[in-house]
Protein backbone atom coordinates (compact mmCIF):
# COMPACT_ATOMS: atom_id res chain seq x y z
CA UNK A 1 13.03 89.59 16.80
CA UNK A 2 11.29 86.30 17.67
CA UNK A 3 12.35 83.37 15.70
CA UNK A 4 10.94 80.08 15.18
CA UNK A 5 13.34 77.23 15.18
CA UNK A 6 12.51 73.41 14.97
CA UNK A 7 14.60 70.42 13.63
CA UNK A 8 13.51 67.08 12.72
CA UNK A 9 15.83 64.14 14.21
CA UNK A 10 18.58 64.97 11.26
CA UNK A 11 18.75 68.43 12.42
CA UNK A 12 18.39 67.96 15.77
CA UNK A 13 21.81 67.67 16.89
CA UNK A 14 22.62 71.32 15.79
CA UNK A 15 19.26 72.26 17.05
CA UNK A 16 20.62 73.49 20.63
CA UNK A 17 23.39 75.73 19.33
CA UNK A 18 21.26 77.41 17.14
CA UNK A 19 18.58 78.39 19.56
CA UNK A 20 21.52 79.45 21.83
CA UNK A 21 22.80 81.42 19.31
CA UNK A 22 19.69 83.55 18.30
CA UNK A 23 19.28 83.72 22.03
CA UNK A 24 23.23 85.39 22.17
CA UNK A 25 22.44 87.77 19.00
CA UNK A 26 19.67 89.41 21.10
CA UNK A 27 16.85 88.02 19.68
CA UNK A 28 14.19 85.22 21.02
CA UNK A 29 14.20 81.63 20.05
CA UNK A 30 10.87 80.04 20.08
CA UNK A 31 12.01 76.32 20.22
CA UNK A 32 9.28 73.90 18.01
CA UNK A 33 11.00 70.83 18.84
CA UNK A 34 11.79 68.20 18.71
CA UNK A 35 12.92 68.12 21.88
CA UNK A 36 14.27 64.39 21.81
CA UNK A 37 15.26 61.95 19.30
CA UNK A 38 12.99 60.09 17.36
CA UNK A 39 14.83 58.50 14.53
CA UNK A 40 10.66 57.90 12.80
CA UNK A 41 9.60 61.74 12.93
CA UNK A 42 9.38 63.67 9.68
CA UNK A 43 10.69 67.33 8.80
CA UNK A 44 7.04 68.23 7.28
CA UNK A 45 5.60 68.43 11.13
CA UNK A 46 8.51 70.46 12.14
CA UNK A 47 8.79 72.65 9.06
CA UNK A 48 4.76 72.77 9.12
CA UNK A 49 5.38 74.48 12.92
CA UNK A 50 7.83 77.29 11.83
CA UNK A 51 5.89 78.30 8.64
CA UNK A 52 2.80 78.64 10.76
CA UNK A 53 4.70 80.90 13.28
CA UNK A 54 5.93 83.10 11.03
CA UNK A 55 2.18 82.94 8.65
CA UNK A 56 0.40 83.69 11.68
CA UNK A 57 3.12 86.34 12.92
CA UNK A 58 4.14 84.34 16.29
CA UNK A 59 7.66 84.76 14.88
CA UNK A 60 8.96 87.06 12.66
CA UNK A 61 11.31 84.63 11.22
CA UNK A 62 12.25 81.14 11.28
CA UNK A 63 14.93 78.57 11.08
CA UNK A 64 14.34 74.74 9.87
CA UNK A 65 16.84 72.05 10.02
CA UNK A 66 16.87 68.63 8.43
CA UNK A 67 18.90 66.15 7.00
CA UNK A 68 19.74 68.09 3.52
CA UNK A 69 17.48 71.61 4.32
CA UNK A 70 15.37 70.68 0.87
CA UNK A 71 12.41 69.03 2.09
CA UNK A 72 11.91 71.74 4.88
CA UNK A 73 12.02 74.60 2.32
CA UNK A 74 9.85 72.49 -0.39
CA UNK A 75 7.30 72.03 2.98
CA UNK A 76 7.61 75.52 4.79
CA UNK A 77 6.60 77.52 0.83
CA UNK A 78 3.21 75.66 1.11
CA UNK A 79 2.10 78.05 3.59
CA UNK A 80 1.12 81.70 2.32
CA UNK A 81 3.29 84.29 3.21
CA UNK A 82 6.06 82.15 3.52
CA UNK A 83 9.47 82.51 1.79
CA UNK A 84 11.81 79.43 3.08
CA UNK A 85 14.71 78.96 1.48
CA UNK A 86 17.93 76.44 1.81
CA UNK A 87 21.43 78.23 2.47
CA UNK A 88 24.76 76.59 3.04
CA UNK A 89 26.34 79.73 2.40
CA UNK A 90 26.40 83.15 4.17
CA UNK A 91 25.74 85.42 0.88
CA UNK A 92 22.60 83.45 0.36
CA UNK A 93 21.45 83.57 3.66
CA UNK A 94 21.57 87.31 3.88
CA UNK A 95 20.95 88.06 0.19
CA UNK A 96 17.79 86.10 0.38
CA UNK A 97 16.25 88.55 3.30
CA UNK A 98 17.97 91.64 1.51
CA UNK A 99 16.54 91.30 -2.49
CA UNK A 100 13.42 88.06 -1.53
CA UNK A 101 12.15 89.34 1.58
CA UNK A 102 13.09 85.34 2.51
CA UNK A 103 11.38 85.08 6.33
CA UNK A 104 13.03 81.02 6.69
CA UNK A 105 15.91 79.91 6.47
CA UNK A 106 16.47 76.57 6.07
CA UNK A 107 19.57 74.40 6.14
CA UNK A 108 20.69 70.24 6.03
CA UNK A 109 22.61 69.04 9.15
CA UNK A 110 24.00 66.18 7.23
CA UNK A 111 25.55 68.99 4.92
CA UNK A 112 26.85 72.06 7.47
CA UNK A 113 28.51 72.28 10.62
CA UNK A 114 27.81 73.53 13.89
CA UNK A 115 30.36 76.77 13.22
CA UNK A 116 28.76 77.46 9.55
CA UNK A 117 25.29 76.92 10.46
CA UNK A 118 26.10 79.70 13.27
CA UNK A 119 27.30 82.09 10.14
CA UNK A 120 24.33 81.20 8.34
CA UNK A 121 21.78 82.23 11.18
CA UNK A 122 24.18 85.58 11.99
CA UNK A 123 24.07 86.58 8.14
CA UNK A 124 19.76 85.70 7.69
CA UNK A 125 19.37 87.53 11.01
CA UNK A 126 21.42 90.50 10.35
CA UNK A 127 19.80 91.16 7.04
CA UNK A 128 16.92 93.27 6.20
CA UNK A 129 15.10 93.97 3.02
CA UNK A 130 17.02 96.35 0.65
CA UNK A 131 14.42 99.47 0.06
CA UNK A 132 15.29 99.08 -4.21
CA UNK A 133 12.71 99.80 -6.05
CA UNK A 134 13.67 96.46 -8.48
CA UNK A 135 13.26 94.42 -5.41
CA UNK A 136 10.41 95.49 -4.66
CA UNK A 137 8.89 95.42 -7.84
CA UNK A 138 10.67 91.47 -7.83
CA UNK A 139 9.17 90.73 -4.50
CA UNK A 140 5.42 92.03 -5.52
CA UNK A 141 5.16 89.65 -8.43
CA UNK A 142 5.79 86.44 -6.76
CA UNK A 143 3.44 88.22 -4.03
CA UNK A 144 1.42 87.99 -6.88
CA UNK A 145 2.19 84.54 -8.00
CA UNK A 146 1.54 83.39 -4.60
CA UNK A 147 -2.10 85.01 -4.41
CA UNK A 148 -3.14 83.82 -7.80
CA UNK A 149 -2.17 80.33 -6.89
CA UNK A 150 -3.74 80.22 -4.00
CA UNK A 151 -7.34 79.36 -4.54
């Protein structure tokens, strides 16, 4: 699986063990940057990167970190066919792919450490979309949602 990953300066210190770590659960990083500090850069730029990846299938997931994960998620949903959401917990990280079809996970650096945001990107990466019926039915309504809002 490729996966987008970008952090603004906030999340940019756990930025390097992530990529390693998709890169040692067999999958591909795509690394969006930054790729220095810049204490002035904002997380829209970086979450704007990943949701593009994924919206224009360059990834199939992505991974956005900033200084509390929030404004990266609010960003990243602007973009159609994205489903970002902030975990700081492993059940929500996989749940969120299994029952919302979630394709970004996003998480605050300020809040996590290096060892849970590890878990988190193991448990979003190992998940797949349960085949239910409900959540499918769930997942084509804000499908809907989405599309109707949209214009």
């Amino acid at each position: 699986m490729r996966v987008a990953i970008a952090a603004d300066h906030a999340g940019l210190p756990l930025k390097p063990e992530i990529v390693e770590h998709v890169r040692k659960l067999g999958h591909e990083p795509v690394d969006l940057g930054a790729h220095e500090l810049d204490p002035n850069d904002d997380y829209p730029d970086f979450a704007a990167l990943v949701a593009q990846a994924v919206q224009d299938g360059k990834a199939d997931r992505g991974i956005i970190g900033c200084g509390s994960g929030v404004g990266a998620s609010v960003a990243a949903n602007k973009f159609k066919g994205v489903r970002a959401a902030i975990c700081h917990d492993t059940y929500s990280a996989a749940q969120g792919v299994q029952h919302d079809d979630m394709n970004v996970l996003c998480f605050g650096a300020r809040i996590i450490g290096p060892e849970t945001a590890k878990a988190l990107v193991s448990a979003f990466l190992g998940a797949n979309m349960d085949p239910h019926p409900r959540f499918q039915r769930r997942l084509d309504k804000v499908l809907a949602i989405e599309a109707e809002n949209s214009k």
